[in-house]
Protein backbone atom coordinates (compact mmCIF):
# COMPACT_ATOMS: atom_id res chain seq x y z
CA UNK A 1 130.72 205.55 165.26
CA UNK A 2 130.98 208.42 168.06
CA UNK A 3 128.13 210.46 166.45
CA UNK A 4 125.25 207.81 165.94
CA UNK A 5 126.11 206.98 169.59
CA UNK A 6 125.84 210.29 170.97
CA UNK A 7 122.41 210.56 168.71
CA UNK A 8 121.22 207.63 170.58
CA UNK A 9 121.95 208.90 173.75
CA UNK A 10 120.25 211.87 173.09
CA UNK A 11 117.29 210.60 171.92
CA UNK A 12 117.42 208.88 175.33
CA UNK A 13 117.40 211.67 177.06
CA UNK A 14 114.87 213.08 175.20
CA UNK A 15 112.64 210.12 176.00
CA UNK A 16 113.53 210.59 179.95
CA UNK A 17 112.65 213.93 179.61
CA UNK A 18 108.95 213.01 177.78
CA UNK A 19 108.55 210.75 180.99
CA UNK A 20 109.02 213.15 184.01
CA UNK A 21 113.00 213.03 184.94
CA UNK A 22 114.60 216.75 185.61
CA UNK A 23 117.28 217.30 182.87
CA UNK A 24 120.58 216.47 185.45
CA UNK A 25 118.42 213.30 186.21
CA UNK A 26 118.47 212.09 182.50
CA UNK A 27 122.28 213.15 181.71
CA UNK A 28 123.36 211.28 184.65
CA UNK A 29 122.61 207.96 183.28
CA UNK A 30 125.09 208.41 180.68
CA UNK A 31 128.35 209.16 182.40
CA UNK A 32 130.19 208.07 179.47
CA UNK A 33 128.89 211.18 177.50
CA UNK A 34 128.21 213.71 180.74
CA UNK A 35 130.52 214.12 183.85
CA UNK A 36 129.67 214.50 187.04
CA UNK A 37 131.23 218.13 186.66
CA UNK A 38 128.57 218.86 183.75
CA UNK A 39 125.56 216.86 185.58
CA UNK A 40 126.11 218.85 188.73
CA UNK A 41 126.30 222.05 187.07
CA UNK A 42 122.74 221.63 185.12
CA UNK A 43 121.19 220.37 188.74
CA UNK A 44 122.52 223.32 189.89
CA UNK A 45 120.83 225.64 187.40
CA UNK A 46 117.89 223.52 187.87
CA UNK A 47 117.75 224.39 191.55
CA UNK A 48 118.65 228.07 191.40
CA UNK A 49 116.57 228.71 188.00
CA UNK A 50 118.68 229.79 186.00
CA UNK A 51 119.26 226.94 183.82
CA UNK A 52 119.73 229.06 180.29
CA UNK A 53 122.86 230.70 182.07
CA UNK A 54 124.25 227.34 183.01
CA UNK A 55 124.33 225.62 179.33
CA UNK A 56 125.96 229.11 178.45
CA UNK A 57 128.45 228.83 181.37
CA UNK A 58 128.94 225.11 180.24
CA UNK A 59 129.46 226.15 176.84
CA UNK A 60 132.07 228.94 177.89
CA UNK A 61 134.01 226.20 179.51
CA UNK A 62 134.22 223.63 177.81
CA UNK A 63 136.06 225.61 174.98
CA UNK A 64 137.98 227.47 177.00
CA UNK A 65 139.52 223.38 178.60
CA UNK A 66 139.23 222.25 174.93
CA UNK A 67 141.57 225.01 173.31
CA UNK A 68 144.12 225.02 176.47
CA UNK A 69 144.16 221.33 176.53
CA UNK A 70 144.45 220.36 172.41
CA UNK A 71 147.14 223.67 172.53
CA UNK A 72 149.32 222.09 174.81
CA UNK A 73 149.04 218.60 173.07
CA UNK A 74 149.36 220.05 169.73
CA UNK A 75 152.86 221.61 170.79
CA UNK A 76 154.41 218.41 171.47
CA UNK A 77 152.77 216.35 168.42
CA UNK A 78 155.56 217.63 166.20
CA UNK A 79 158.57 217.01 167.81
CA UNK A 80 157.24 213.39 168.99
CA UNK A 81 156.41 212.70 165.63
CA UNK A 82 160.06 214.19 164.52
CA UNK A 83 162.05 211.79 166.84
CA UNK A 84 160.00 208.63 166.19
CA UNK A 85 160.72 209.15 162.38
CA UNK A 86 164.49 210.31 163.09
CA UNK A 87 165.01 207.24 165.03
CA UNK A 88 163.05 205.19 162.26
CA UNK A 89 165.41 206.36 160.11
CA UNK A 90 168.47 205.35 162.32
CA UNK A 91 167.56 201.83 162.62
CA UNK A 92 167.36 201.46 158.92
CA UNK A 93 170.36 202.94 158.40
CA UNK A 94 171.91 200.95 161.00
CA UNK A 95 170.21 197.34 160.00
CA UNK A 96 170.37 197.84 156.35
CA UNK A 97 173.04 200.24 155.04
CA UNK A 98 175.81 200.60 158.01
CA UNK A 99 176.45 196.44 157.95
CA UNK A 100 177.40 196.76 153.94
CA UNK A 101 179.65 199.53 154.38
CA UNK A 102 181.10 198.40 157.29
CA UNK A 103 181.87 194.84 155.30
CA UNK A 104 183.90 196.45 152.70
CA UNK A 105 185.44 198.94 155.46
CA UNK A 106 186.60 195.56 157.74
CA UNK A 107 187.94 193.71 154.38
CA UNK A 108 190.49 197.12 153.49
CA UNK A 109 191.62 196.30 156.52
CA UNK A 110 192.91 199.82 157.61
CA UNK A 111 192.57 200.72 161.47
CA UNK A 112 188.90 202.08 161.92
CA UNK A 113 188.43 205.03 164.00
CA UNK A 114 187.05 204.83 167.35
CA UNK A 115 183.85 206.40 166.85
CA UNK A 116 183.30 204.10 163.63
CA UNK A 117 183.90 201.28 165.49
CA UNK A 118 180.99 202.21 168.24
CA UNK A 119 178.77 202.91 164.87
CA UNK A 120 179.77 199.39 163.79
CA UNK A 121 178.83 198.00 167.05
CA UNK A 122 175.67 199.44 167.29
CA UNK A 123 175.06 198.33 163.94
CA UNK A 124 175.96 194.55 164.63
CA UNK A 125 173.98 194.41 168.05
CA UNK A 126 170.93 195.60 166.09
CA UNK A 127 171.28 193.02 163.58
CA UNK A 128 171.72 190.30 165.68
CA UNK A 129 169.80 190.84 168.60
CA UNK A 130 166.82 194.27 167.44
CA UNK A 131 164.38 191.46 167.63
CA UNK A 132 164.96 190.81 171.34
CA UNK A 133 165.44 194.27 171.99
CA UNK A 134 161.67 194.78 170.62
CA UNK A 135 160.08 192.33 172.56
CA UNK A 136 161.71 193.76 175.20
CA UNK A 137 160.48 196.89 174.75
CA UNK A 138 157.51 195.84 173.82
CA UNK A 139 156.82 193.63 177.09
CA UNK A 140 158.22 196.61 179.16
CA UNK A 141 156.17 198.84 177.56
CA UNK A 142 152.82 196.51 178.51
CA UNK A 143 153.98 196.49 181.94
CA UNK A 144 154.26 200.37 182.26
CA UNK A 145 151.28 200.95 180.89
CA UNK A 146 149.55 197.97 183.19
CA UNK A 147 152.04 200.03 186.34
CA UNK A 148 150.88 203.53 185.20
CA UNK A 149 146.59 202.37 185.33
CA UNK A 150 147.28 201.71 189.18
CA UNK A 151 147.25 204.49 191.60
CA UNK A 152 150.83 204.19 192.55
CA UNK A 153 151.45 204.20 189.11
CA UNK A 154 149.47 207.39 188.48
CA UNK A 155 151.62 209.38 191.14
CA UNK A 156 154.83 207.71 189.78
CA UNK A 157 153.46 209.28 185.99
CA UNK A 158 153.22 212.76 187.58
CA UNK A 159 156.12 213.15 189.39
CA UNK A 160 157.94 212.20 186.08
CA UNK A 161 155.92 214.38 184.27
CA UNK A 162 156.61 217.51 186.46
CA UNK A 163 159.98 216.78 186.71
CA UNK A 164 160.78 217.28 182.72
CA UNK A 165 162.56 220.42 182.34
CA UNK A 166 160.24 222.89 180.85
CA UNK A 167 157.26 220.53 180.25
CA UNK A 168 156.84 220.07 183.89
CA UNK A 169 155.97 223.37 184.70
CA UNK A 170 153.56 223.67 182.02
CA UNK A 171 151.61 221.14 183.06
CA UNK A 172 151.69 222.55 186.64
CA UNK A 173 150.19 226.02 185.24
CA UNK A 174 147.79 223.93 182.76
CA UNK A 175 146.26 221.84 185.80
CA UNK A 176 145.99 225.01 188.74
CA UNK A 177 144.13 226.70 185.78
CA UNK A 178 141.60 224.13 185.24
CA UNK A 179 141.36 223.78 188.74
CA UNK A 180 140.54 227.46 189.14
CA UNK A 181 138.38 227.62 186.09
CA UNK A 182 136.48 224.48 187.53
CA UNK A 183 136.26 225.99 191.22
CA UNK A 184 134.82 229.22 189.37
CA UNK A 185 131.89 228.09 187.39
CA UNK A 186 130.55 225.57 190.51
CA UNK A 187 130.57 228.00 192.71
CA UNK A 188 129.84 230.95 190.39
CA UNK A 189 126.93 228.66 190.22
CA UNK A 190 125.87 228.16 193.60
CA UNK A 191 127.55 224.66 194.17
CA UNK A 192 129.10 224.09 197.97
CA UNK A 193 132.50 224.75 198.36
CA UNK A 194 132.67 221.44 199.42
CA UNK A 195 131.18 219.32 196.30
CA UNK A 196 133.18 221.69 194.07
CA UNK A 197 135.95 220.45 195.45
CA UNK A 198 134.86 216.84 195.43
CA UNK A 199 133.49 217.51 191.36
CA UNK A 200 137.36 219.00 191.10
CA UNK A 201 139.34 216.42 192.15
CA UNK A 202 137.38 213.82 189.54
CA UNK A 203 137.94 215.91 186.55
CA UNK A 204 141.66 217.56 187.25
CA UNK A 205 143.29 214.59 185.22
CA UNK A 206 146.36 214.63 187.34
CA UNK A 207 146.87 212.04 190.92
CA UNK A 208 148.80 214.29 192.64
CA UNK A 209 146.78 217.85 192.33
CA UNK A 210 143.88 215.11 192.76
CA UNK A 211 144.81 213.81 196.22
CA UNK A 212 145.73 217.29 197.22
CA UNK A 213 142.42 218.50 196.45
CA UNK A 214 140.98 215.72 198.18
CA UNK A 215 142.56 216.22 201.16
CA UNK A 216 141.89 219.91 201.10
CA UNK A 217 137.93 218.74 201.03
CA UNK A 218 138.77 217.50 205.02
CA UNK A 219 140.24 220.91 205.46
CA UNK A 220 137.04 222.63 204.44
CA UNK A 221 135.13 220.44 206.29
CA UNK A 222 136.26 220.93 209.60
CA UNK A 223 135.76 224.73 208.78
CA UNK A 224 139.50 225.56 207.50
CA UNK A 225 139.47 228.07 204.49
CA UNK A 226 140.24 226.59 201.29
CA UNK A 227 143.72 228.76 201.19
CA UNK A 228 144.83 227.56 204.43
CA UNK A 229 144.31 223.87 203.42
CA UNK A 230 146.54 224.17 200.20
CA UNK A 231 149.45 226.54 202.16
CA UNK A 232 150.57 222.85 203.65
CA UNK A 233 151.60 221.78 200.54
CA UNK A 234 155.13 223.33 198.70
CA UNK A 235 155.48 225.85 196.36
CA UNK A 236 156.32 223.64 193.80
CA UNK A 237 152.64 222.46 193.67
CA UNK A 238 150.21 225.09 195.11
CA UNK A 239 152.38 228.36 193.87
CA UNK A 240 152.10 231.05 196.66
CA UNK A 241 150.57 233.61 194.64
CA UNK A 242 147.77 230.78 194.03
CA UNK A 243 146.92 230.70 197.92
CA UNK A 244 147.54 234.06 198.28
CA UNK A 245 144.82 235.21 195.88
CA UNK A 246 142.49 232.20 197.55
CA UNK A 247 143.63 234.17 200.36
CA UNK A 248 142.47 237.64 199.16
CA UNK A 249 138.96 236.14 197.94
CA UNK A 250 138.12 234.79 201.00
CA UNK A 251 138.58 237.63 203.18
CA UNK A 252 136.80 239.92 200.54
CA UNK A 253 134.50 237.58 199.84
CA UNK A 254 134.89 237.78 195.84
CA UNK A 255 136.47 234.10 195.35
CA UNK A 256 134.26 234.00 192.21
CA UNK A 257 136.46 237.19 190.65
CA UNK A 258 139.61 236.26 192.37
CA UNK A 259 139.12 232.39 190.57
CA UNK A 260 138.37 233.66 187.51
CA UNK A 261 141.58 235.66 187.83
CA UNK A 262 143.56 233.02 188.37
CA UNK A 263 142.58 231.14 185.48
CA UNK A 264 142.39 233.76 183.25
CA UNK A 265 146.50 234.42 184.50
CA UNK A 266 147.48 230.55 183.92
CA UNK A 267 145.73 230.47 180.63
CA UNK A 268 147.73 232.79 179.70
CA UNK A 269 150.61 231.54 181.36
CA UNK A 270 150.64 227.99 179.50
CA UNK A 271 149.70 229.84 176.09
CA UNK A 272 152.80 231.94 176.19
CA UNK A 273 154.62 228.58 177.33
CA UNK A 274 153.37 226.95 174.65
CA UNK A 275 154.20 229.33 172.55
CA UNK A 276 157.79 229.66 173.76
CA UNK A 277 158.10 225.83 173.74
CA UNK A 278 156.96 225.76 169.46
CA UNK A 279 159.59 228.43 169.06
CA UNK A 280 162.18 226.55 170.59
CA UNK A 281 161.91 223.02 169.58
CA UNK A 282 162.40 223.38 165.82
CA UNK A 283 166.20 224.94 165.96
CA UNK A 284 167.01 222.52 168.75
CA UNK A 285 165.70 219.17 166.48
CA UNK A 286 167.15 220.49 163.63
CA UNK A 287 170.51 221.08 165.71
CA UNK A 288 170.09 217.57 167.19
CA UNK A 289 168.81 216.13 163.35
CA UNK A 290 172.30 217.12 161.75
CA UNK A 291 174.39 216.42 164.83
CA UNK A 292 173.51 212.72 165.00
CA UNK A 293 173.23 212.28 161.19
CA UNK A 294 177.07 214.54 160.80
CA UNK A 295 178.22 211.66 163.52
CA UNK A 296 176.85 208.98 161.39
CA UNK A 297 177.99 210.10 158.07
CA UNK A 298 181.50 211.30 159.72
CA UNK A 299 181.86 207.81 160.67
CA UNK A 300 181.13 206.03 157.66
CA UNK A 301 182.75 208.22 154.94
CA UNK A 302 185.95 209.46 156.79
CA UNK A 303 187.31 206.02 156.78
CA UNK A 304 186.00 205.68 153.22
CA UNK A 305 187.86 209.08 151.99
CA UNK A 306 191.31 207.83 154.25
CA UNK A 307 191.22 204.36 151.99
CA UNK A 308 190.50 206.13 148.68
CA UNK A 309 193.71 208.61 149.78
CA UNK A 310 195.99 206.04 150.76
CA UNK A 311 195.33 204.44 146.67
C-alpha cells in the first residue's frame, strides 16, 4: 500500500512541477510524505542555487537518522520480545499446569513450603480472576496511551524514559545528536539560526528537548547566542561539553564544524551504547530466564520429591 501511494504522490509532484510551482512548493503539499525539515531544506537550495548539493545533503542525512534510529530500536526488539514470550510462558504454566500439580500436592496433604504456597496463590488468583486482570490492563493500557497523545502526557513519557537506568541516557545522546546533525545541515545550508531552530524542535521526537529548543528560539531572538540559551537548563539535559562546543563555534565562527562534531561524537556515543547494551542483555535474561523458571520448578518438584521420600 505505502509504495503505490508514494507513486501517486510523486506523480503529483511531477504534475505541479509541469505547471509552474518551485520544487519546495510542490513537496509541501504532501506533509505526510515530506517534513517541514526536508521542504525547507530544498527551498533553501532553491534560493542559494545549489539545489544538487541539497538532495545530496538530504540523502546523507536521512541515513545517517535512519541507521542511528532503527540501531537503537533494533537493540531492544530482542529482549522485549524475550520477556513477552517468558511471561507467555508463565501464565500457561501457571493457568494450566501449576493448578493440576498443586491438586494432587493439597490432597497428600503434607505441609507445603512457603514459597510453593505463594506459587499456588499466584496460580489460583490467575485462574479465577486473569480475566479481570486483562481487562484491566487492557483499559489501563487505552488510557495511557489516550494520557501519553496529550502534551502533559508527552513530558510525563520522557521523564520516564530518561529516567530508565541505562536506556535513559541513550536516548539523551540519541536526541542531542539529531539535534546537532539537524542544526548542521540547515544552517550548513544557509537556513536562519532562528527557523533551524523552529524546523528542530518539530522533528526532535522528544517534548522535553522540544520545549527546550523552543524556548531557546526566544533566546536567539532577543539576540542571546544559542549556547547561552541552553546553559539555563541542567546538565542532565544540555551536557556541558554540548554548550561548551556551541560555545567554541560561536566565538570562532565555525558552528557548522563544531555541529558536525558533535554529532559525529554522539553517534558514536549511542553506537558504542548500543553496542554495550546487546552485549549485556543476553547473560542478564538468560540469568533472569533460569532464575524465575529454577523458582518455579523448585517449588513444584521439591514438595513432589519430599512426598515420594516419605513412601
Amino acid at each position: 500500500a505505502e509504495k503505490p501511494f508514494i507513486r501517486q504522490v510523486l506523480v503529483q509532484v511531477s504534475d505541479d512541477l509541469q505547471a509552474g510551482n518551485s520544487i519546495s512548493e510542490s513537496l509541501e503539499k504532501h506533509p505526510k510524505v515530506f517534513s517541514d525539515f526536508y521542504v525547507n531544506m530544498v527551498r533553501s537550495g532553491e534560493e542559494s542555487g545549489k539545489l544538487d548539493q541539497t538532495f545530496l545533503y538530504l540523502a546523507d542525512y536521512i541515513d545517517r537518522s535512519y541507521e542511528l534510529g532503527s540501531k537503537a530500536r533494533n537493540a531492544l526488539i530482542y529482549p522485549a520480545f524475550i520477556t513477552i514470550t517468558f511471561v507467555a510462558v508463565m501464565i500457561l504454566m501457571l493457568t494450566f499446569v501449576i493448578p493440576k500439580v498443586g491438586a494432587i500436592l493439597e490432597d497428600s496433604g503434607q505441609e507445603l513450603p512457603f514459597y510453593t504456597l505463594i506459587i499456588l496463590g499466584v496460580s489460583n488468583f490467575l485462574v479465577n480472576y486473569g480475566i479481570f486482570l486483562l481487562i484491566a490492563l487492557i483499559v489501563g493500557g487505552f488510557f495511557m496511551y489516550r494520557y501519553i497523545q496529550t502534551p502533559a502526557g508527552q513530558v510525563s513519557w520522557s521523564r520516564f524514559k530518561f529516567s530508565i537506568p541505562y536506556i535513559g541516557p541513550l536516548y539523551k545522546k540519541l536526541y542531542l545528536s539529531r539535534i546537532a546533525d539537524n542544526l548542521n545541515v540547515m544552517l550548513s545550508s544557509g537556513i536562519s539560526a532562528v527557523r533551524a531552530l523552529e524546523i528542530t524542535a518539530n522533528v526532535v521526537s522528544d517534548e522535553i528537548y522540544r520545549g527546550i529548543l523552543r524556548e531557546s528560539i526566544e533566546g536567539v531572538k532577543s539576540g542571546q547566542p544559542l549556547s547561552a540559551t541552553l546553559m539555563r537548563y541542567s546538565p542532565e539535559s544540555v551536557p556541558g561539553i554540548f554548550v561548551q562546543m556551541l560555545q567554541i563555534g560561536e566565538e570562532t565562527g565555525e558552528m557548522g564544524n563544531i555541529l558536525d562534531r558533535l554529532a559525529k561524537f554522539y553517534n558514536r556515543e549511542v553506537n558504542s551504547a548500543v553496542d554495550t547494551l546487546v552485549s549485556l542483555i543476553e547473560p542478564i535474561l538468560i540469568v533472569a530466564l533460569a532464575l524465575g523458571v529454577g523458582f518455579l520448578l523448585a517449588a513444584v518438584l521439591l514438595p513432589i520429591y519430599n512426598s515420594a521420600s516419605a513412601l
